[in-house]
N, C-alpha and C. Protein backbone atom coordinates (compact mmCIF):
# COMPACT_ATOMS: atom_id res chain seq x y z
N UNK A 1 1.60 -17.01 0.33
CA UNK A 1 2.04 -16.30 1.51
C UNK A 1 0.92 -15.43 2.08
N UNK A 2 0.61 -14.74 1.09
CA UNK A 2 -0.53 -13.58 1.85
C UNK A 2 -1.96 -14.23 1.69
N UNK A 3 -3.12 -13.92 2.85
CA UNK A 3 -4.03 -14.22 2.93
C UNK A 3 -5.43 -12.77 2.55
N UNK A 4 -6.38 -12.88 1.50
CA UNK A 4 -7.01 -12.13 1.81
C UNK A 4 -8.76 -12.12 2.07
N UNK A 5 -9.10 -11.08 2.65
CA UNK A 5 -10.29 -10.96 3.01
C UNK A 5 -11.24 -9.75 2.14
N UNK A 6 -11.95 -10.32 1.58
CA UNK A 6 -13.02 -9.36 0.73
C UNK A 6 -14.11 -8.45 1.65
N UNK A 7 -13.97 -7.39 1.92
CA UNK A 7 -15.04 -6.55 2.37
C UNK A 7 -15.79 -5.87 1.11
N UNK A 8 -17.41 -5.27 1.77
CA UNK A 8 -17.83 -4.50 0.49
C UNK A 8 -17.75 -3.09 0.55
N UNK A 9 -17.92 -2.55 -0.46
CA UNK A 9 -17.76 -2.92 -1.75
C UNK A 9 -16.66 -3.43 -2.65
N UNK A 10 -15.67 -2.72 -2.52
CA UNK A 10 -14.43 -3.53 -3.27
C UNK A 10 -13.27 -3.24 -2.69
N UNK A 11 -13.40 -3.38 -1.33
CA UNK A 11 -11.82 -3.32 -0.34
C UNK A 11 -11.62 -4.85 -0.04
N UNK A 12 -9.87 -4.74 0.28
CA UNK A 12 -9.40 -6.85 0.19
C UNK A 12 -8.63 -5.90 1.63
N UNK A 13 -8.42 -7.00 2.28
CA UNK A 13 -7.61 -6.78 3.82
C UNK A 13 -6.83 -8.11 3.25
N UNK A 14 -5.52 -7.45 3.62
CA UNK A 14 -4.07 -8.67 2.88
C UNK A 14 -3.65 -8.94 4.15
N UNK A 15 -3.38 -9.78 4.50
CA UNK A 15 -2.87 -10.66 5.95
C UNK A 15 -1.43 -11.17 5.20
N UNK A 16 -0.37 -11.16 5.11
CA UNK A 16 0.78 -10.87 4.73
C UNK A 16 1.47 -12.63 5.46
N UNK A 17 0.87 -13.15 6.65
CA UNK A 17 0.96 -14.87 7.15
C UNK A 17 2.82 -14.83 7.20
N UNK A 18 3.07 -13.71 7.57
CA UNK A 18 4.67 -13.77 8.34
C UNK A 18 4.71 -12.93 9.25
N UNK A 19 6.10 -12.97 9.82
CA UNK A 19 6.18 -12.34 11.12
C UNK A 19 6.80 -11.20 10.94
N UNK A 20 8.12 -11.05 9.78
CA UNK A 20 9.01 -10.25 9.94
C UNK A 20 8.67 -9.60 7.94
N UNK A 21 8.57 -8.91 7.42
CA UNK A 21 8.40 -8.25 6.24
C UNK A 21 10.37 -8.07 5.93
N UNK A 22 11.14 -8.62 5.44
CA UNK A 22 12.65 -8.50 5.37
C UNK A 22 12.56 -8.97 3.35
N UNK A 23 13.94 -8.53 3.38
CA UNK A 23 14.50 -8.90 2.23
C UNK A 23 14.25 -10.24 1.27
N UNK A 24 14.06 -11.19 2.61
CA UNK A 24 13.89 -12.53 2.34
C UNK A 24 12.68 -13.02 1.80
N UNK A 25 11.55 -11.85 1.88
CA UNK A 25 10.67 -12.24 1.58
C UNK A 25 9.48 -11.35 0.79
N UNK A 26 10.09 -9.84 1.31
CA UNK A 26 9.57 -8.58 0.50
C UNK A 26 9.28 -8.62 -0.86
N UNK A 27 9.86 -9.20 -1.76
CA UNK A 27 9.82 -9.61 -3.50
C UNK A 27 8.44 -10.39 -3.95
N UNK A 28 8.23 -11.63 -3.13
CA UNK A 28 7.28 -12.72 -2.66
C UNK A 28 5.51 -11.18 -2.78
N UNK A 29 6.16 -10.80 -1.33
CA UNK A 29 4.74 -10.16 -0.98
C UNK A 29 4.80 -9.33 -1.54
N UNK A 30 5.43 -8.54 -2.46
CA UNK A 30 5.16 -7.22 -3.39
C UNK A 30 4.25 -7.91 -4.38
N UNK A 31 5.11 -9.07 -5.46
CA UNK A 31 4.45 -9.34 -6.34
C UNK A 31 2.80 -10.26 -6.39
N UNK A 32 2.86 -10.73 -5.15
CA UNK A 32 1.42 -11.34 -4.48
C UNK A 32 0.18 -10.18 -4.52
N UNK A 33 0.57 -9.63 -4.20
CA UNK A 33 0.01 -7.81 -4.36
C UNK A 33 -0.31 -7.20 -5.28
N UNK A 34 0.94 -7.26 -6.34
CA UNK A 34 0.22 -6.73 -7.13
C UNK A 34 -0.12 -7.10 -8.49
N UNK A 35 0.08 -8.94 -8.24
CA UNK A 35 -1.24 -9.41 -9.03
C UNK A 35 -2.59 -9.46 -8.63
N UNK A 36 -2.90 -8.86 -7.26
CA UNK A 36 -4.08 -8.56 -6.60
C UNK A 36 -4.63 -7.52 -7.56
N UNK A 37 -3.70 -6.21 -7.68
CA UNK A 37 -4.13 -5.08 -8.08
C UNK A 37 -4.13 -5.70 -9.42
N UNK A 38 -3.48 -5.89 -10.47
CA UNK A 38 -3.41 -6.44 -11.80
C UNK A 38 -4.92 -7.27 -12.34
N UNK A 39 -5.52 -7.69 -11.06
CA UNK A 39 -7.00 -8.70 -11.02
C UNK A 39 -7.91 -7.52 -10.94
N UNK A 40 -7.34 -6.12 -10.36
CA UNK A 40 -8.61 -5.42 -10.44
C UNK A 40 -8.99 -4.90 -9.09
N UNK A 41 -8.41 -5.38 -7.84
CA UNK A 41 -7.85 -4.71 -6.11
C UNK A 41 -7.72 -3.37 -6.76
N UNK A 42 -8.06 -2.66 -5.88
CA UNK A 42 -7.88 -1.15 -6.00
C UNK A 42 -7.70 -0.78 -4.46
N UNK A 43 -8.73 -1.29 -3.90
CA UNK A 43 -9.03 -0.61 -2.43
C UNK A 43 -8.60 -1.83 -1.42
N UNK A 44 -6.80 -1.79 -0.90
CA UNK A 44 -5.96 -2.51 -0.23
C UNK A 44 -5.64 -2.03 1.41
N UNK A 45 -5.94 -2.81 2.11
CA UNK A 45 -5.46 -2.62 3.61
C UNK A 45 -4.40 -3.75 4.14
N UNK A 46 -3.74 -3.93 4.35
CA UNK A 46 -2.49 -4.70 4.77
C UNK A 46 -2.59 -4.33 6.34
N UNK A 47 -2.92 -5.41 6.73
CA UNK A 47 -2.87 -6.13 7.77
C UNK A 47 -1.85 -6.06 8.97
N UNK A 48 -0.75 -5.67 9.41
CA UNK A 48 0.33 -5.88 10.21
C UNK A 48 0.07 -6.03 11.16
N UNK A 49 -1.21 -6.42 11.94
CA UNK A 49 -1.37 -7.12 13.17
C UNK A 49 -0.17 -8.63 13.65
N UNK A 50 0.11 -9.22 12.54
CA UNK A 50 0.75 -10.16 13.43
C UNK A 50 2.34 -10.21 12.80
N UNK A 51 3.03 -8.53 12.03
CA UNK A 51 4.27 -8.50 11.53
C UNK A 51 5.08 -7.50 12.90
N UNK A 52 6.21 -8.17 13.40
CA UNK A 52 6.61 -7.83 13.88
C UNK A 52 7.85 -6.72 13.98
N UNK A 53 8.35 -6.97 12.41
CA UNK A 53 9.57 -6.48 12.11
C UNK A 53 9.44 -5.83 10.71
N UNK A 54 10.23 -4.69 10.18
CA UNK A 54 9.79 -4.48 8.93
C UNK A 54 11.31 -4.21 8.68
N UNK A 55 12.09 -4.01 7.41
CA UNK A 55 13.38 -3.68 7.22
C UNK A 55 12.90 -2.68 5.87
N UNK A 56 14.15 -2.16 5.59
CA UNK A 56 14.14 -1.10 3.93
C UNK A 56 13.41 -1.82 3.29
N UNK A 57 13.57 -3.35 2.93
CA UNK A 57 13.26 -3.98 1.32
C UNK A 57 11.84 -3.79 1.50
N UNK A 58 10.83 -4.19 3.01
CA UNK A 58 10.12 -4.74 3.18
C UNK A 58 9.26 -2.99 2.98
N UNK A 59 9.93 -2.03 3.44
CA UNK A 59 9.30 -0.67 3.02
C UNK A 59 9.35 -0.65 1.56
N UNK A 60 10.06 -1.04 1.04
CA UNK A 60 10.53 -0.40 -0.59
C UNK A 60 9.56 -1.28 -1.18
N UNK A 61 9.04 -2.53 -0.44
CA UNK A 61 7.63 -3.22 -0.96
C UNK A 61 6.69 -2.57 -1.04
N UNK A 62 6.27 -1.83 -0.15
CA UNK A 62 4.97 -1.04 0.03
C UNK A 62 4.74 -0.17 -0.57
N UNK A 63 6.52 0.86 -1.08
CA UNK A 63 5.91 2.07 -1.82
C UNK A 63 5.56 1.42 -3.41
N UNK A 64 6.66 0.31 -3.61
CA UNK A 64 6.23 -0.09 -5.19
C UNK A 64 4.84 -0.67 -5.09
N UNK A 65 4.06 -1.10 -4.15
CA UNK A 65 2.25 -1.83 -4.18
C UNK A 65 2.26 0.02 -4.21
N UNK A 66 2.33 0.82 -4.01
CA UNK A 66 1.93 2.37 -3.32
C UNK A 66 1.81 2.69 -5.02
N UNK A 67 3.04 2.34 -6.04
CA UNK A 67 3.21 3.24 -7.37
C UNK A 67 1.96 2.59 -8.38
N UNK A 68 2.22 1.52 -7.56
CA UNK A 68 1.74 0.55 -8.99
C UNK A 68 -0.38 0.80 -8.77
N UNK A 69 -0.55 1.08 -7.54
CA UNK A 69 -1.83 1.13 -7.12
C UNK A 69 -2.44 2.84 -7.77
N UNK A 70 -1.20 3.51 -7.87
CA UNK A 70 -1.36 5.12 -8.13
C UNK A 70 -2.95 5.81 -7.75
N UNK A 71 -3.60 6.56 -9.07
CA UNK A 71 -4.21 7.38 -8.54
C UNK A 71 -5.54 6.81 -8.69
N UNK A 72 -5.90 5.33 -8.87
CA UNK A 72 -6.94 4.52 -9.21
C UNK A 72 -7.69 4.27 -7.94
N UNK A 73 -7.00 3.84 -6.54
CA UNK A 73 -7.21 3.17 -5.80
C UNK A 73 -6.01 3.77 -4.33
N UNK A 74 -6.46 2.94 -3.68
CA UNK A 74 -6.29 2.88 -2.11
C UNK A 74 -5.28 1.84 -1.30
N UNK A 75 -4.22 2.27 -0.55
CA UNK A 75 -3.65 1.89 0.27
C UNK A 75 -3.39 2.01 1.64
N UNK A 76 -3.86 1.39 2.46
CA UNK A 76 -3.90 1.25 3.67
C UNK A 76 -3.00 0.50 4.32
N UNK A 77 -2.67 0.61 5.66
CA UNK A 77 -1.47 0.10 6.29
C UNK A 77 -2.97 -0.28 8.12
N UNK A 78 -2.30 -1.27 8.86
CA UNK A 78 -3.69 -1.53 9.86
C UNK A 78 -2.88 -2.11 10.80
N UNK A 79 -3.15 -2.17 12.20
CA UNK A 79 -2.48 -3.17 12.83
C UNK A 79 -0.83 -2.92 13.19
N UNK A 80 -0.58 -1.94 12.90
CA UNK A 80 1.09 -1.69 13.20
C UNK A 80 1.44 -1.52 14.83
N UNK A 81 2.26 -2.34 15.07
CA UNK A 81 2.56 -2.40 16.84
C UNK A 81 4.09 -1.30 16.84
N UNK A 82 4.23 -0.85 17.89
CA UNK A 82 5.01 0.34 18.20
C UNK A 82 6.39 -0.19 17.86
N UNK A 83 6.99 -1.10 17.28
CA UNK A 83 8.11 -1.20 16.78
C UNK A 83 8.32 -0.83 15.39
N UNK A 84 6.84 -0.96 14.59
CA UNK A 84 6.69 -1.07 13.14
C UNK A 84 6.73 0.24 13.22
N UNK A 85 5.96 0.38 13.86
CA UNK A 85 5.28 2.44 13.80
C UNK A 85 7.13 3.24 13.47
N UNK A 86 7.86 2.82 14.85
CA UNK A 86 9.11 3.71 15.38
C UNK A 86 9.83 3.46 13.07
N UNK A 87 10.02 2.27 12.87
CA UNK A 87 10.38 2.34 11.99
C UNK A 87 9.91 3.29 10.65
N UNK A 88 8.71 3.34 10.69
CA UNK A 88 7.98 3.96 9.51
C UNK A 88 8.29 5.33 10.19
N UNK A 89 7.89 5.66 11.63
CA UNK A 89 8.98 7.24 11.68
C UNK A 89 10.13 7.74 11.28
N UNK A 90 10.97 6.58 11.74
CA UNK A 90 12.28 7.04 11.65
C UNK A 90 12.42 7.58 9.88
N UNK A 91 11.92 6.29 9.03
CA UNK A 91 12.16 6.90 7.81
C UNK A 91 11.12 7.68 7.42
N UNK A 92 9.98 8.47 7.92
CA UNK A 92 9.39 9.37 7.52
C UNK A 92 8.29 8.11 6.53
N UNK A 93 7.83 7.37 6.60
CA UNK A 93 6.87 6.18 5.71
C UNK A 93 5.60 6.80 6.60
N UNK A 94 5.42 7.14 7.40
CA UNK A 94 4.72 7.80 8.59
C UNK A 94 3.50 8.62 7.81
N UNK A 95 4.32 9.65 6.71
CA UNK A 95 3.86 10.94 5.92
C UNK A 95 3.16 10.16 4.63
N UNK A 96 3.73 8.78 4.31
CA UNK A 96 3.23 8.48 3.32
C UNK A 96 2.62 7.21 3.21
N UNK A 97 1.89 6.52 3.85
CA UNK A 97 0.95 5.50 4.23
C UNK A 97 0.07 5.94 5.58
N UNK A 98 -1.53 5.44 5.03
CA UNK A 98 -2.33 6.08 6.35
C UNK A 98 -2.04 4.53 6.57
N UNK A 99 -2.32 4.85 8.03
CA UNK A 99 -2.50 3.32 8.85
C UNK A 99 -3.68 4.18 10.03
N UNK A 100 -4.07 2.46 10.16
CA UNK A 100 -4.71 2.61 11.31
C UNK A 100 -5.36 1.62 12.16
N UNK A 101 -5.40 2.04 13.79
CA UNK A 101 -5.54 1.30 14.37
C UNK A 101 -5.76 -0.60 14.46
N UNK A 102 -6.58 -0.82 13.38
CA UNK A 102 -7.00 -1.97 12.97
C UNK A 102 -7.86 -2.18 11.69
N UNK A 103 -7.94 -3.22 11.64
CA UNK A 103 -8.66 -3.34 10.41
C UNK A 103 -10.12 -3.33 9.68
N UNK A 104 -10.99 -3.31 10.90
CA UNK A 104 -12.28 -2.39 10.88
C UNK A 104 -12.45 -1.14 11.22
N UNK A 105 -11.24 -0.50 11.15
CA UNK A 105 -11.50 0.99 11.45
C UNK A 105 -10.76 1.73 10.22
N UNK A 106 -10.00 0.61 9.44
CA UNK A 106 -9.56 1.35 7.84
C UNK A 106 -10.87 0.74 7.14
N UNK A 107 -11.65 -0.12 7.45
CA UNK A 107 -12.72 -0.77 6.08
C UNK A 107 -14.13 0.52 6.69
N UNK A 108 -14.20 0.43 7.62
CA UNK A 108 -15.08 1.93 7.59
C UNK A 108 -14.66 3.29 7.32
N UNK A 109 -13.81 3.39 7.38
CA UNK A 109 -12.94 4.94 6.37
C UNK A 109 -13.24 4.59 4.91
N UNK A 110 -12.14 3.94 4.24
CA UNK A 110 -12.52 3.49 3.11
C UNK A 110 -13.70 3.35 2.39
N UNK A 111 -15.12 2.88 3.42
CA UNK A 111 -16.33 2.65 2.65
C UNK A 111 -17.07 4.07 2.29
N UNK A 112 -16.30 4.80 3.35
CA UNK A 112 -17.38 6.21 3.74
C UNK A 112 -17.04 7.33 2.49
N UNK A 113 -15.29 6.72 1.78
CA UNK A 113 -15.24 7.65 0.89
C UNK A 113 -15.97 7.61 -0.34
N UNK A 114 -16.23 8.69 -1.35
CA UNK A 114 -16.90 8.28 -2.23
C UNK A 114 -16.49 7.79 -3.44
């Protein structure tokens, strides 16, 4: 399901290759994830340029990649269009995932930290 891209030094950009992040499929892309991290991913940006829809399960995906990534490594959110955004407000996900604009503008944050 998910597609990724290796930047350096050791950030992956996850392209997630669906439209809608739901119930149906949240389980799929959690655990895709975090046999990423399990391989040794630390420094993760997820992609939502081409997800249109997100539901609870598909949040409750992100915070478990969020627990399981803890205080080792990095999670990023990229690409969120103003429907995704309104959702991650409404439940306050807003306070607890950085996102941003796109996905060369989280791999230059990321590189700059130390």
């Amino acid at each position: 399901m998910i597609h990724t891209t290796s930047y350096d030094p050791d950030i992956t950009a996850i392209r997630p290759g669906i439209e809608r992040l739901t119930a149906m499929n949240a389980k799929a892309f959690k655990d895709e994830i975090i046999s990423l991290i399990d391989a040794g991913s630390t420094q993760l940006i997820v992609d939502f340029k081409d997800i249109t829809f997100v539901d609870s399960s598909g949040l409750g995906a992100l915070v478990g990649i969020l627990k399981k990534i803890g205080n080792r490594g990095d999670l990023a959110l990229a690409g969120l269009n103003s429907d995704v955004v309104r959702m991650f407000q409404i439940c306050r996900m807003d306070r607890v995932f950085t996102s941003y604009p796109d996905v060369a503008s989280a791999v230059q944050t990321m590189s700059e930290r130390p």
